[in-house]
Protein backbone atom coordinates (compact mmCIF):
# COMPACT_ATOMS: atom_id res chain seq x y z
CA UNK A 1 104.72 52.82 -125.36
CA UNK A 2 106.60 55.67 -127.28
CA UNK A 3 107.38 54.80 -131.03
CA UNK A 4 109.30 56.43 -133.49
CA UNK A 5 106.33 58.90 -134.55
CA UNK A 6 104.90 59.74 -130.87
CA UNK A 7 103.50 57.51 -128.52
CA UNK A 8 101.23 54.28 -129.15
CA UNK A 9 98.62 53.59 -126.33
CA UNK A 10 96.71 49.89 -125.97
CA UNK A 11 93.78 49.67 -123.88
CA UNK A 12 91.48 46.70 -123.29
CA UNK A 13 87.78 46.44 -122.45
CA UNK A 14 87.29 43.53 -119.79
CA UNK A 15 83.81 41.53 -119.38
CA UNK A 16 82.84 39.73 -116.30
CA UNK A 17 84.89 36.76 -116.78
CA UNK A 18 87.63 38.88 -116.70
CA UNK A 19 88.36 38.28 -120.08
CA UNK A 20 88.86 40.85 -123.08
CA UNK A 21 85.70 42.12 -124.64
CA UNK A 22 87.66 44.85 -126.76
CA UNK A 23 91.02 45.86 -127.26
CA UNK A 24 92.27 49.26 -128.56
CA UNK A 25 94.67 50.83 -130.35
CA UNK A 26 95.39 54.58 -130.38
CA UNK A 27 98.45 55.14 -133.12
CA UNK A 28 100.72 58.28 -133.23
CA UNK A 29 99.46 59.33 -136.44
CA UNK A 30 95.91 59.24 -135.46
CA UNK A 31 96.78 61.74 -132.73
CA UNK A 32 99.12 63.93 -135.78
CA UNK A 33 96.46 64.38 -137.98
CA UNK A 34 95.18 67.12 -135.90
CA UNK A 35 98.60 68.90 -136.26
CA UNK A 36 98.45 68.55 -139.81
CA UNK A 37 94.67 70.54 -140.20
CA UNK A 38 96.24 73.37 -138.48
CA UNK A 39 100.23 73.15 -140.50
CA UNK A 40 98.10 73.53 -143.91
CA UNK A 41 95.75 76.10 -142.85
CA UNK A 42 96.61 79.63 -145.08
CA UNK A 43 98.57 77.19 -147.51
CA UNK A 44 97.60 76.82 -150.98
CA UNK A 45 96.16 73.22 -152.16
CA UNK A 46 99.84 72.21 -153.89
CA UNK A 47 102.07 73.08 -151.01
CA UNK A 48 99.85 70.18 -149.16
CA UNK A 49 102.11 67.25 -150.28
CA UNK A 50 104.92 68.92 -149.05
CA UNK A 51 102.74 69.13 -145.60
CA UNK A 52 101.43 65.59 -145.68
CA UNK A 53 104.88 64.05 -145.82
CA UNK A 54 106.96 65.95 -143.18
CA UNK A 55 104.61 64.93 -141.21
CA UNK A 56 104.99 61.38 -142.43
CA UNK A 57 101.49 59.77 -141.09
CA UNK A 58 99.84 56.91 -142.05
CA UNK A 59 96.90 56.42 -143.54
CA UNK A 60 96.56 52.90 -142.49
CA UNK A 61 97.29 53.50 -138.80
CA UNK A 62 99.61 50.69 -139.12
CA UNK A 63 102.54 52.94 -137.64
CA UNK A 64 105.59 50.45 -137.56
């Protein structure tokens, strides 16, 4: 489903009962993180706040 930040994709592990074994979540800011390594690279260390919050992940990967 797409979200606010990017999109949010729930997948499910099924056992032979046809029940769910496993679900999972994959948030948008798990998949932005990557983005961020490469917006700070040739930046120095105090510009990375500035970085870090116009990206506006979560560190929790409880994107809402």
């Amino acid at each position: 489903m797409e979200t606010v930040k990017g999109e949010l994709v729930v997948y499910g592990k099924v056992g032979e009962d046809n029940r769910f074994e496993r679900i999972y979540f994959k948030t948008p800011s798990f998949t932005n993180w990557n983005g961020l390594t490469y917006a700070v690279l040739g930046e120095i260390v105090p510009d990375f706040p500035l970085c870090n919050k116009s990206f506006n992940m979560s560190y929790s990967e409880n994107d809402r």
